[in-house]
N, C-alpha and C. Protein backbone atom coordinates (compact mmCIF):
# COMPACT_ATOMS: atom_id res chain seq x y z
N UNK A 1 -22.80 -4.02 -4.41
CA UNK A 1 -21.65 -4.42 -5.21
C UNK A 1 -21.80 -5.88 -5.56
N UNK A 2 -20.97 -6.08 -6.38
CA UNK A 2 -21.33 -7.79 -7.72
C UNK A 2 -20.69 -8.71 -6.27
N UNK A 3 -21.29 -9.84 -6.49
CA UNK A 3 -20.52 -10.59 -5.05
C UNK A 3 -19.40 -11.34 -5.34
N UNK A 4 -19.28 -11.64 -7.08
CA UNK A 4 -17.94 -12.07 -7.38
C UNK A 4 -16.53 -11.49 -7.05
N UNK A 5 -16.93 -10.27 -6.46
CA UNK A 5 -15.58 -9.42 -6.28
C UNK A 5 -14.89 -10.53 -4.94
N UNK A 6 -15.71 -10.90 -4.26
CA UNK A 6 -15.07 -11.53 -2.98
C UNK A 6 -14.34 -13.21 -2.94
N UNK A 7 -14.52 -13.63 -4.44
CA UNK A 7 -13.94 -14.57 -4.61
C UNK A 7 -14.47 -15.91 -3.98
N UNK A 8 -14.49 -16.02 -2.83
CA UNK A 8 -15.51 -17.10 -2.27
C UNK A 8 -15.95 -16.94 -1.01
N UNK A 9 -16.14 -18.17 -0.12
CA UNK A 9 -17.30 -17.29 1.20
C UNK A 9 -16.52 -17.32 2.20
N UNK A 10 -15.16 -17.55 1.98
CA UNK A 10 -14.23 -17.76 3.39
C UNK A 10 -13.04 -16.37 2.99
N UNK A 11 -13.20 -16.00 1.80
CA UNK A 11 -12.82 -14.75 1.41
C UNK A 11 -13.84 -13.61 2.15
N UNK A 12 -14.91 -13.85 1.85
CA UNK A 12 -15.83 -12.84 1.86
C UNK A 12 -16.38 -12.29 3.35
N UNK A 13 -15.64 -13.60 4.38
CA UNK A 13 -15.93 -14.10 5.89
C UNK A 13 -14.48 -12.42 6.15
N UNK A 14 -13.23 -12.69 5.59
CA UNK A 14 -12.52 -12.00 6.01
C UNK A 14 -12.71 -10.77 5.84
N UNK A 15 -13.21 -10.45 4.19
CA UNK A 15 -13.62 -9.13 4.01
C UNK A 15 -14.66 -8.44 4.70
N UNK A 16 -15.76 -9.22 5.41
CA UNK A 16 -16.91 -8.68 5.98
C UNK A 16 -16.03 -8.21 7.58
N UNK A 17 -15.31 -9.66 7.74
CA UNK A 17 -14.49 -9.05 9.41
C UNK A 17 -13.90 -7.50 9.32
N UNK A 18 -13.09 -7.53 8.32
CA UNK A 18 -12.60 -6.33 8.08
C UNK A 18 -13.35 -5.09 7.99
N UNK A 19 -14.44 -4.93 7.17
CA UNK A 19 -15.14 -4.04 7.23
C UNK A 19 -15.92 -3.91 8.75
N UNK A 20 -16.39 -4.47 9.75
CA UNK A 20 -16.83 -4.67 10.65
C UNK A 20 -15.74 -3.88 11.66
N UNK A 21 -14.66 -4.33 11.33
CA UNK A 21 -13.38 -3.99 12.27
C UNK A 21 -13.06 -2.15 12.06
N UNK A 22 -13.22 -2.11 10.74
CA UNK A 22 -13.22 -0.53 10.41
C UNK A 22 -14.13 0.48 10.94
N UNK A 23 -15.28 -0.27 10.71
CA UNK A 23 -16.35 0.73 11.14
C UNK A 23 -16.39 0.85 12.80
N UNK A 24 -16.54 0.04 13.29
CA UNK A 24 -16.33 -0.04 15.12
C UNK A 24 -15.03 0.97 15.29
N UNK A 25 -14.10 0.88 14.65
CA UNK A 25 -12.50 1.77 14.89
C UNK A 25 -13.44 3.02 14.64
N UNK A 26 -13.73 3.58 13.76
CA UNK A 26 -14.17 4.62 13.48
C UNK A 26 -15.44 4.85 13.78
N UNK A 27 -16.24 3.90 14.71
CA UNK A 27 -17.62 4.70 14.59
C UNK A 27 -18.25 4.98 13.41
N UNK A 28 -18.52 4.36 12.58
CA UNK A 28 -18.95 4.80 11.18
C UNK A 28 -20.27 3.58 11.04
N UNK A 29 -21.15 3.98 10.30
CA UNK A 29 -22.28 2.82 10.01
C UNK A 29 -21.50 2.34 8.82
N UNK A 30 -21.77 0.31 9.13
CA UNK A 30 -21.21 -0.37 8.46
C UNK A 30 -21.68 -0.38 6.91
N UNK A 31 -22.76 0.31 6.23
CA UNK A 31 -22.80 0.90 4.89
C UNK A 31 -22.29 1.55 4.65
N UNK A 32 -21.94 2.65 5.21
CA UNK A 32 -21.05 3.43 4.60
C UNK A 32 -19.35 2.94 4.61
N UNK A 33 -18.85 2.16 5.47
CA UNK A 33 -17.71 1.56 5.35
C UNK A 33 -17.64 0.29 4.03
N UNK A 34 -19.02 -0.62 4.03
CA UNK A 34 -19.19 -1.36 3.09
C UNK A 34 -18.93 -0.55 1.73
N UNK A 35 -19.16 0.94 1.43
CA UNK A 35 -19.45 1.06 0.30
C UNK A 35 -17.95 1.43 -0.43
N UNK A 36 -17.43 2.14 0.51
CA UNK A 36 -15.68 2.16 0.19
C UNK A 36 -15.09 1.40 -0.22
N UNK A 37 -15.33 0.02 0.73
CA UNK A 37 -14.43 -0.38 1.15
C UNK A 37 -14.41 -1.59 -0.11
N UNK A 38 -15.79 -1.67 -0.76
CA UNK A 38 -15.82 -2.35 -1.78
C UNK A 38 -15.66 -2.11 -2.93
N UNK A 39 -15.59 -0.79 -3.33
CA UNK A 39 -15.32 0.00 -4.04
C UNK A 39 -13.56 -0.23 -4.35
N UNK A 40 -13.06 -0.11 -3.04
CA UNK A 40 -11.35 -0.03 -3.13
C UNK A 40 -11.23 -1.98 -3.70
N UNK A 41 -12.34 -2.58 -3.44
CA UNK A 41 -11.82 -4.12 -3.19
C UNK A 41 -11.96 -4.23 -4.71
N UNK A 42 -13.05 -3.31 -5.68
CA UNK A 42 -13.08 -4.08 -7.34
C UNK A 42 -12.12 -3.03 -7.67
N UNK A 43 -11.44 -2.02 -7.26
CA UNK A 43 -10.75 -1.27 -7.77
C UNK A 43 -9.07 -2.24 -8.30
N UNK A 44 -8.30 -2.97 -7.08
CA UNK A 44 -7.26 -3.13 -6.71
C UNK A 44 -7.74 -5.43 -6.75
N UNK A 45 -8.50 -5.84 -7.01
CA UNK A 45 -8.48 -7.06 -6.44
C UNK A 45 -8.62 -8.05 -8.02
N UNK A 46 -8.41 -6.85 -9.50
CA UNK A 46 -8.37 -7.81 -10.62
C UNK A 46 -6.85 -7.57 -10.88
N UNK A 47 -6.12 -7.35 -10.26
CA UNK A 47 -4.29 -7.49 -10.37
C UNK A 47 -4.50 -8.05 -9.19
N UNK A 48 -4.78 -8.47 -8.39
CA UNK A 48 -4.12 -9.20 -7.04
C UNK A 48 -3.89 -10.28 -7.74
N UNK A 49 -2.46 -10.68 -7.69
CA UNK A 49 -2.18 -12.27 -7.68
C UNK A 49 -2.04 -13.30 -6.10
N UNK A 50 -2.34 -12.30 -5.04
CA UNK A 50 -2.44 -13.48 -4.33
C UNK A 50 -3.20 -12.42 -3.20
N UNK A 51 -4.81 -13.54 -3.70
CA UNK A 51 -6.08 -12.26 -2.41
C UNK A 51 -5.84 -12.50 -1.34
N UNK A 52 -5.28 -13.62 -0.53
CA UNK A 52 -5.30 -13.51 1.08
C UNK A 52 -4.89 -12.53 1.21
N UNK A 53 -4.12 -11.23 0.87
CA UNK A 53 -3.71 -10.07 1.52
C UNK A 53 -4.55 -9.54 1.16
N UNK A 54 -5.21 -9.33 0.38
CA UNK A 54 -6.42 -8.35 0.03
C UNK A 54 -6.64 -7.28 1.19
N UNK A 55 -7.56 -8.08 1.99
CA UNK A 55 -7.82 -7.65 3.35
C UNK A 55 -7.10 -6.89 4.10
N UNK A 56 -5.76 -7.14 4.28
CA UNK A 56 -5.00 -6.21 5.14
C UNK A 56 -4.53 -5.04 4.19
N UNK A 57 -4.78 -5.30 2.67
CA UNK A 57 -4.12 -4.01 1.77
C UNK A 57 -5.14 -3.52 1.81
N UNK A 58 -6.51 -3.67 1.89
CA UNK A 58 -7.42 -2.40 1.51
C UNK A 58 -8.02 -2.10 3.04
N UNK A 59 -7.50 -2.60 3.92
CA UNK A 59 -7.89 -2.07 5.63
C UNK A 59 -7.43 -0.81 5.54
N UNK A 60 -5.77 -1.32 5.11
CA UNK A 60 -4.61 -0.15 5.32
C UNK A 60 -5.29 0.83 3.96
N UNK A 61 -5.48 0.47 3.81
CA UNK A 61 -6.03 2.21 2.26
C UNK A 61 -7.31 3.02 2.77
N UNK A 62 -8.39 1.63 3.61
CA UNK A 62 -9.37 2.67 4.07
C UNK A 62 -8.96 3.11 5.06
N UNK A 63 -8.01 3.18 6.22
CA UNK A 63 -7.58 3.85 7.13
C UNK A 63 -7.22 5.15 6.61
N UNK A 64 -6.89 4.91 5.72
CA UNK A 64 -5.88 6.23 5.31
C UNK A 64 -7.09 7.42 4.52
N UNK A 65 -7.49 6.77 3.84
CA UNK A 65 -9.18 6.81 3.13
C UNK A 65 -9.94 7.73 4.17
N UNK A 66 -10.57 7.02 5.58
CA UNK A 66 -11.49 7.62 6.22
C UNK A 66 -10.91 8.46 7.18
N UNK A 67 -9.17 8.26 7.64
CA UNK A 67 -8.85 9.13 8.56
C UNK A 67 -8.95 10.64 8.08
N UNK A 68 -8.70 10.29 6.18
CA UNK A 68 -8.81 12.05 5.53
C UNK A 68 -10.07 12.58 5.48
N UNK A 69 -11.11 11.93 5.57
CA UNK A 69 -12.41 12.31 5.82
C UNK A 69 -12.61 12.61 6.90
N UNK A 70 -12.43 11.92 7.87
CA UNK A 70 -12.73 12.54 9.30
C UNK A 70 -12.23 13.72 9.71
N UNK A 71 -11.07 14.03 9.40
CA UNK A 71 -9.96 15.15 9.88
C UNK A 71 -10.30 16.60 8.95
């Protein structure tokens, strides 16, 4: 994925935590969480007017995201 989606590297510090944090919750290899999860981030992050939440809005979508896959 384009690396502009992450805005800058203390953005990109949170988004990587996050994805890191997902995949360990779920046991999942962190590519395949990366690929969602960035996917949901260019989907939803050219209307964000304010990205520090970014992170906790697209945690909460891939939760919801991979719990329907798993189940």
């Amino acid at each position: 994925m384009e690396a502009h989606i992450y805005g800058d590297k203390a953005e990109k510090h949170l988004h990587s935590q996050a994805i890191e944090d997902i995949s360990l919750y779920y046991n999942l290899p962190i590519d395949q969480v990366m690929l969602a999860y960035e996917q949901e981030l260019a989907r939803i992050s050219n209307a964000a007017r304010v990205r520090i939440y970014l992170p906790i809005l697209i945690r909460r979508r891939m939760k919801v995201i991979l719990k329907g896959e798993i189940l």
